[in-house]
Protein backbone atom coordinates (compact mmCIF):
# COMPACT_ATOMS: atom_id res chain seq x y z
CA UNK A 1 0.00 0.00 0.00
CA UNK A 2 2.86 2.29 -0.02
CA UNK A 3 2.19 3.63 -3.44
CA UNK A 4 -1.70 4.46 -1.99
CA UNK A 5 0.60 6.94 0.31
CA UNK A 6 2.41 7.99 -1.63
CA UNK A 7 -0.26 9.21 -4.33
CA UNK A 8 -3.15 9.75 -2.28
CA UNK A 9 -5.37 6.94 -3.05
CA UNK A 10 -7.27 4.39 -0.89
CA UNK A 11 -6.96 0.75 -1.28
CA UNK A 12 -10.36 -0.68 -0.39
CA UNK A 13 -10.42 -3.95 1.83
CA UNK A 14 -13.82 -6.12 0.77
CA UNK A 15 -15.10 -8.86 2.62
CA UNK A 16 -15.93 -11.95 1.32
CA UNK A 17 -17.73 -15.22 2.41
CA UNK A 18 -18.76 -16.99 -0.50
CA UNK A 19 -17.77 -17.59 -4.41
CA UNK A 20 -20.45 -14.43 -5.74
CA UNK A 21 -18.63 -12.07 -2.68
CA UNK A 22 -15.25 -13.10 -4.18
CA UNK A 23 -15.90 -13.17 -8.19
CA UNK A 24 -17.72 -9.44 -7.56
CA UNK A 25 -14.58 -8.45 -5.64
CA UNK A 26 -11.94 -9.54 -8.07
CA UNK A 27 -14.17 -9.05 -11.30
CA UNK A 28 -14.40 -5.19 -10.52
CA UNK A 29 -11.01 -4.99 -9.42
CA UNK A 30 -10.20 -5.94 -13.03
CA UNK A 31 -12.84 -3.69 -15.00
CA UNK A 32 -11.45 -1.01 -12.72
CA UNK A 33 -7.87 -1.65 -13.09
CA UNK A 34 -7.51 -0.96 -9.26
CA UNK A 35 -5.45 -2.91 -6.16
CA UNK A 36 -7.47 -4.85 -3.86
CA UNK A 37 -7.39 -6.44 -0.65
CA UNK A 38 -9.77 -9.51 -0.21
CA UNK A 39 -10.68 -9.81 3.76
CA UNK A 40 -11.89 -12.49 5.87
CA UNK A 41 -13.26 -12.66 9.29
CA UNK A 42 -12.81 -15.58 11.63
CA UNK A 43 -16.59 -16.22 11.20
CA UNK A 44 -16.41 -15.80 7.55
CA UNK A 45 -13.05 -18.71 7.88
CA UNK A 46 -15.90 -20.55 10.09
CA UNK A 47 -18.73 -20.44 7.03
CA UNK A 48 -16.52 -21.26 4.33
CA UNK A 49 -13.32 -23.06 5.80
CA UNK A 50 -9.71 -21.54 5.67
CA UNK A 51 -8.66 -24.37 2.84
CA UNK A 52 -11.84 -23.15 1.08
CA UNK A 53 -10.98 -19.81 0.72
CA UNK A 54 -7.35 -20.00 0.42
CA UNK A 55 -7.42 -22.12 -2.85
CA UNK A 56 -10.02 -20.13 -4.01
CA UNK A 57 -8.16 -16.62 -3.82
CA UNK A 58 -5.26 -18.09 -4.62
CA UNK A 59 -6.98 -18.58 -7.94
CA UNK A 60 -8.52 -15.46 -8.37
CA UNK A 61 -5.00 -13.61 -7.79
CA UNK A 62 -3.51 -16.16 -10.43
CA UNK A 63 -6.31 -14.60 -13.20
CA UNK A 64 -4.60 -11.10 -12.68
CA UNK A 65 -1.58 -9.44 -12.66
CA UNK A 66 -3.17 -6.43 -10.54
CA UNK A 67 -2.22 -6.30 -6.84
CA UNK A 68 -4.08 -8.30 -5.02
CA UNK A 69 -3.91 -9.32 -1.05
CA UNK A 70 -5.39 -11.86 0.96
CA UNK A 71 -5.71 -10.52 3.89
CA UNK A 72 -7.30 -11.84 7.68
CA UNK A 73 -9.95 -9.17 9.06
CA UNK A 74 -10.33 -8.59 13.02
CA UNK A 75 -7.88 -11.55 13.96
CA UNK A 76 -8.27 -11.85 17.31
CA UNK A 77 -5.64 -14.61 18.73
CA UNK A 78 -2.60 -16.20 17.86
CA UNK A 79 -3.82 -19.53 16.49
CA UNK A 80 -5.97 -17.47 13.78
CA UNK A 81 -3.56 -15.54 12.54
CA UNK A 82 -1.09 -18.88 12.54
CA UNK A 83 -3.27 -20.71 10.83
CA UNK A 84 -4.01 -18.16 8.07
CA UNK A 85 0.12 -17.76 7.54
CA UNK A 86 -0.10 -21.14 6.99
CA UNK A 87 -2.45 -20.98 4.50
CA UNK A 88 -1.18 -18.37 2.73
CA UNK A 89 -2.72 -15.31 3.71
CA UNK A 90 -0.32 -11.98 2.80
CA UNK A 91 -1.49 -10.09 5.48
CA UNK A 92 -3.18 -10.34 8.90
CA UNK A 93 -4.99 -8.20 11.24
CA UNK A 94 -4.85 -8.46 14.76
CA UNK A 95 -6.83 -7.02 16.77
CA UNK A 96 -6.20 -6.04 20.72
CA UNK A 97 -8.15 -2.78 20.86
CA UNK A 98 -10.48 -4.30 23.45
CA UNK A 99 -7.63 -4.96 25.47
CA UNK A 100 -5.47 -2.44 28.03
CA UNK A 101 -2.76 -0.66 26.13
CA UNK A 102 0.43 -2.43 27.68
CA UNK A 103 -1.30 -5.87 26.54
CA UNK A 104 -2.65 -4.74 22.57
CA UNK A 105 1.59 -4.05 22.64
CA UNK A 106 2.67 -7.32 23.73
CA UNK A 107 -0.03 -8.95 21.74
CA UNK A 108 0.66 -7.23 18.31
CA UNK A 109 4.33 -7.32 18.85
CA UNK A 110 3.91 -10.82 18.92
CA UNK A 111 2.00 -11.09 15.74
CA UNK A 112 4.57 -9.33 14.32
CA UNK A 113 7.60 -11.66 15.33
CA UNK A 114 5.62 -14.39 13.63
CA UNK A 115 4.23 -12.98 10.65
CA UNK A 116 7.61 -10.87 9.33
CA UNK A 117 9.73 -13.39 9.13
CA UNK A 118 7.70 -14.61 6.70
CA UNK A 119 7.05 -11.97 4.53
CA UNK A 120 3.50 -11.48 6.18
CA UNK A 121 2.58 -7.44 6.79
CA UNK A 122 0.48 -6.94 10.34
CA UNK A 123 -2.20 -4.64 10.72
CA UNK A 124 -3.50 -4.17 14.63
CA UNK A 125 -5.98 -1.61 16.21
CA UNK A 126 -5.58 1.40 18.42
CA UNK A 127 -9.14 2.50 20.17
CA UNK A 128 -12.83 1.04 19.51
CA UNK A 129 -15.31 1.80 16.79
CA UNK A 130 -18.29 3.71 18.34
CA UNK A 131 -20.86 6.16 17.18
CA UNK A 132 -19.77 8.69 19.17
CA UNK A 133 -22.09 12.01 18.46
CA UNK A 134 -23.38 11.68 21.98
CA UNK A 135 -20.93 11.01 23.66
CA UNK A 136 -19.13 13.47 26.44
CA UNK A 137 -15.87 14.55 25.69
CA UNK A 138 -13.76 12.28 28.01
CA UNK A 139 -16.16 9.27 26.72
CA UNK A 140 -14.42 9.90 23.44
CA UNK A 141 -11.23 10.33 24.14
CA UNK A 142 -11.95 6.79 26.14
CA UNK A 143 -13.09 5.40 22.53
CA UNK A 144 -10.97 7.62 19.96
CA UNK A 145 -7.34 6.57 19.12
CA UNK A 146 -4.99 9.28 20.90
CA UNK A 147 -2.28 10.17 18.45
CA UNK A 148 0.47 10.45 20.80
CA UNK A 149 -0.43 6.42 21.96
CA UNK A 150 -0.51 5.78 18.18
CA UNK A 151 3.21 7.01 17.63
CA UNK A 152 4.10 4.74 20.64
CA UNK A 153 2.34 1.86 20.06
CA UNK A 154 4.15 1.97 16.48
CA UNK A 155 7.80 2.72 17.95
CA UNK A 156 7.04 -0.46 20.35
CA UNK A 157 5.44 -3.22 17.67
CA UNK A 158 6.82 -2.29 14.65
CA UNK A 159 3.17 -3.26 12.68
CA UNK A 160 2.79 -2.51 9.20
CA UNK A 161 -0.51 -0.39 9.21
CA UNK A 162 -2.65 0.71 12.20
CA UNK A 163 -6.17 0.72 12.13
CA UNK A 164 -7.80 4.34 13.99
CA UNK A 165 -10.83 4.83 15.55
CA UNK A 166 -12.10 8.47 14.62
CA UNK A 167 -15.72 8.09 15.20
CA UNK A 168 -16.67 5.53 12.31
CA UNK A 169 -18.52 1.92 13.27
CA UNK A 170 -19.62 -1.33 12.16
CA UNK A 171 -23.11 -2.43 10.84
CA UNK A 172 -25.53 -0.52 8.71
CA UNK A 173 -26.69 1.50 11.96
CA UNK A 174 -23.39 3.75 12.49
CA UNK A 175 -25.17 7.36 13.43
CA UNK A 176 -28.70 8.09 15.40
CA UNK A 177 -28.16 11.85 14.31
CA UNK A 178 -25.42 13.39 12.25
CA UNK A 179 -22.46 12.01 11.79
CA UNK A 180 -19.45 13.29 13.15
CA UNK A 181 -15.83 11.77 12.30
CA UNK A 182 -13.06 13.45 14.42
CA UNK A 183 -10.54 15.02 10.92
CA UNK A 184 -8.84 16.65 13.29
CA UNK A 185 -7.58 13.79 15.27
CA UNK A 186 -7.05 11.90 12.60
CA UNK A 187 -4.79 15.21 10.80
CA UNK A 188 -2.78 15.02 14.19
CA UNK A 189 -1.96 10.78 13.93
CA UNK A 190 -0.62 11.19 10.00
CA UNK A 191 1.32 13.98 11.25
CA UNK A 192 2.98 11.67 13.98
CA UNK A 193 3.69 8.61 11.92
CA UNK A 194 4.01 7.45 8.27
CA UNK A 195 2.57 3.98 9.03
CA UNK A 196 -0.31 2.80 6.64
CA UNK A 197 -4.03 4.18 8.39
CA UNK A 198 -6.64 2.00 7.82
CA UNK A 199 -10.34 3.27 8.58
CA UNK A 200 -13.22 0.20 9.29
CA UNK A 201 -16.92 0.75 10.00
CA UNK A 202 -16.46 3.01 6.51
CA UNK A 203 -19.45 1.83 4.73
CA UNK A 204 -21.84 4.20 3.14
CA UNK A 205 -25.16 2.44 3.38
CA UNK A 206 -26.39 3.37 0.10
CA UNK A 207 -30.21 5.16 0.51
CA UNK A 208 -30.54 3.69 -3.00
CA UNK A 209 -29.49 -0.01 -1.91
CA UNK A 210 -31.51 0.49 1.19
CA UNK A 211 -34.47 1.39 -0.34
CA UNK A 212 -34.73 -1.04 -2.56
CA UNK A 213 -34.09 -3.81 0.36
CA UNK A 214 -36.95 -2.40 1.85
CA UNK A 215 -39.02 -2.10 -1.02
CA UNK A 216 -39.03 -6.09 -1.34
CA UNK A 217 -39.43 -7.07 2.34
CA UNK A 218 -36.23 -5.71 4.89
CA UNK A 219 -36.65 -4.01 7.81
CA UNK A 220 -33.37 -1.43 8.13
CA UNK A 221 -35.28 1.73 9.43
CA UNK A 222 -32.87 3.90 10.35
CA UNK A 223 -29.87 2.23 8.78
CA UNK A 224 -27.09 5.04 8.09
CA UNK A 225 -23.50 5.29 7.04
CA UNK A 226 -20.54 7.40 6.40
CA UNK A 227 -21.50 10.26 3.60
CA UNK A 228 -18.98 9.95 0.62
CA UNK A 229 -17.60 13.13 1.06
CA UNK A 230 -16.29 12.27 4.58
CA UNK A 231 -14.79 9.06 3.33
CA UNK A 232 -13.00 12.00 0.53
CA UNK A 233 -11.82 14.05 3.21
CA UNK A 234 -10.18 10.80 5.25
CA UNK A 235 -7.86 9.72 2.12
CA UNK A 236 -6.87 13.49 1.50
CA UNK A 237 -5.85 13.09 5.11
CA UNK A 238 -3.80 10.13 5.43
CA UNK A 239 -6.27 7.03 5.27
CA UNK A 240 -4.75 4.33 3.19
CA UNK A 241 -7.01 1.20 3.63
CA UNK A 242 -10.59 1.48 3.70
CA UNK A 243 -12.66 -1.79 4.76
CA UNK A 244 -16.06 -2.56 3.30
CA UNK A 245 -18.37 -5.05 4.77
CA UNK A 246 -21.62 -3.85 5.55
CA UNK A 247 -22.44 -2.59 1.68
CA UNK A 248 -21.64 -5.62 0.08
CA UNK A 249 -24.14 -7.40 2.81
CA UNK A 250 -26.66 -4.90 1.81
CA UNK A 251 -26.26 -4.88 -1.93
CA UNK A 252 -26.53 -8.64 -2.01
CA UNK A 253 -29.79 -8.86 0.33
CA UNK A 254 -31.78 -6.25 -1.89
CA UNK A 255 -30.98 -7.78 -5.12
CA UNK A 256 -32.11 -11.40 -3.70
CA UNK A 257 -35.12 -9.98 -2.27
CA UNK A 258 -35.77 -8.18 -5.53
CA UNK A 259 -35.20 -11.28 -7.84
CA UNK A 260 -37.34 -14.00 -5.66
CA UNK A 261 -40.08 -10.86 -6.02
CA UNK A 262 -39.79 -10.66 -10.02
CA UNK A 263 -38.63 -13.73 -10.72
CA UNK A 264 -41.07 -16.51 -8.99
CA UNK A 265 -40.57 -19.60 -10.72
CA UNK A 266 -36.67 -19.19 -10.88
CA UNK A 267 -35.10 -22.00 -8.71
CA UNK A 268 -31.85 -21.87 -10.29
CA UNK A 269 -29.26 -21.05 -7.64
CA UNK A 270 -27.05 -19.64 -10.32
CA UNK A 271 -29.56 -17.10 -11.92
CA UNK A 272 -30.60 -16.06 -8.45
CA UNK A 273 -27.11 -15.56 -6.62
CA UNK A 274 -25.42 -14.14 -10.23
CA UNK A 275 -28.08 -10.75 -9.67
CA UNK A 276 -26.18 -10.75 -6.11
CA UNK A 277 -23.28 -11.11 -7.66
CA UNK A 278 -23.31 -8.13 -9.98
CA UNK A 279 -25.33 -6.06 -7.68
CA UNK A 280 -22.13 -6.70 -5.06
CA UNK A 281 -20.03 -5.77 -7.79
CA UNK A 282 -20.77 -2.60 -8.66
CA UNK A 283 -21.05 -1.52 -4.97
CA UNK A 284 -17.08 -2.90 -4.94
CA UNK A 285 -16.70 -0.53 -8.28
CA UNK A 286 -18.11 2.68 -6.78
CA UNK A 287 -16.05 2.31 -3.79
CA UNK A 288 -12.45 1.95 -5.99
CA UNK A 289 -13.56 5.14 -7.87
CA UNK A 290 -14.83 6.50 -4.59
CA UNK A 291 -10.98 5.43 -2.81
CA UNK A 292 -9.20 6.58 -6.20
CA UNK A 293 -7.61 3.63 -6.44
CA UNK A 294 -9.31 3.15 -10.26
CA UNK A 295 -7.18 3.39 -13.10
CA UNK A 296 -3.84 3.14 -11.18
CA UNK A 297 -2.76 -0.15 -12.78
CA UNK A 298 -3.07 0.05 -16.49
């Protein structure tokens, strides 16, 4: 991802648990001409098995000479990440931001005495994703990633990219009001170290994709995400790795909904799951153009 910092791009980080997730990921990765990271969770490793996945995105990165990385999301112990060395993963993500600071240290540092040695980059996590519009101001700086802890933790570990909390969140329910990502914090941890930033809980929640989820049977009132113009403003600021999840959950929900609507009599699993597919894949599309990572490998 150096070249992302270098030039001011975003690499975007989609997660996958099936084939359709996958062949969306890597087929607009291709139309876009754009890096790409393909993450897994532990409970996405538990749906589709490790030897699964590997083989299969070892084969996907074989059909392409773009960058691609396969790379293990929200690791949370040693035997994970192991494993996922073993099974070829590129990168891993371990994550200790639930723990005390002293112990996310010792706990990364670790990961990263296993994983360089074998040519394996380590992403950890400083502070926790939380909504945090109202919250008081010392229940933030609780929850937001304090840049001067940042430049330590990265002296002390040596990890490859750090993952900062800066008001963002997980799921397709991020803000009850406005929402309200903290620039300036995030301004004051590039300025401290030139370590890869990675921002998670970045999905947009499409109105579009949510209204048509709804339109065919979901219940997401009040789903809300991260307005593309703040997602701009983090990448002119430093953020190098963006992770989307949530998007490509909604994007394949509303087109099934939508096709077992219009379409009936279809029982084909492959008519029905290729509409997810290229509904996913577009999502994946809009978010390289979004990152400006389109276009940079010709």
């Amino acid at each position: 991802m150096l070249p992302a910092l270098q030039k001011a791009y975003a690499v975007g980080a989609f997660n996958i648990n099936n084939l359709e997730s996958l062949l969306a990921v890597v087929e607009a990765a291709i139309e876009e001409k754009s890096p790409v990271i393909i993450a897994v969770t532990p409970s996405s490793i538990k749906y589709a098995d490790l030897a699964y996945i590997g083989k299969m995105v070892k084969v996907a990165a074989e059909s392409t000479p773009l960058p691609m990385s396969l790379h293990l999301d929200h690791g949370k112990d040693l035997d994970t990440v192991s494993e996922c060395i073993d099974a070829g993963f590129t990168s891993v993500m371990i994550d200790g931001s639930h723990l005390k600071f002293e112990e996310n240290v010792a706990l990364t540092k670790r990961v990263v005495d296993l994983a360089h040695p074998r040519g394996v980059s380590v992403e950890a996590e400083l502070g926790r994703l939380a909504g945090v519009e109202e919250s008081t101001v010392k229940e933030k700086e609780a929850i937001l990633t304090d840049p001067d802890a940042a430049k330590e933790f990265i002296k002390r570990t040596d990890v490859d990219a750090l993952a900062v909390a800066i008001g963002t969140s997980h799921g397709a329910y991020k803000f009850k009001s406005e929402p309200k990502l903290d620039f300036k914090r995030l301004k004051l941890i590039r300025e401290r170290i030139n370590t890869l930033l990675v921002l998670h809980g970045a999905s947009s929640v499409p109105p579009w994709i949510v209204e048509k989820a709804v339109k065919y049977g979901a219940d997401l009132a009040g789903a809300k995400g991260i307005p593309e113009e703040h997602i701009r403003k983090a990448v002119s600021l430093g953020i190098t790795k963006i992770n989307i999840d949530t998007d490509l959950r909604l994007a394949f929900t509303a087109s099934i909904r939508e096709f077992f609507v219009k379409s009936p009599k279809v029982f084909d699993p492959r008519k029905i799951l290729g509409s997810a597919k290229e509904a996913m894949k577009e999502v994946v599309k809009s978010k390289m153009r979004l990152f400006g990572s389109s276009g940079k490998f010709l």
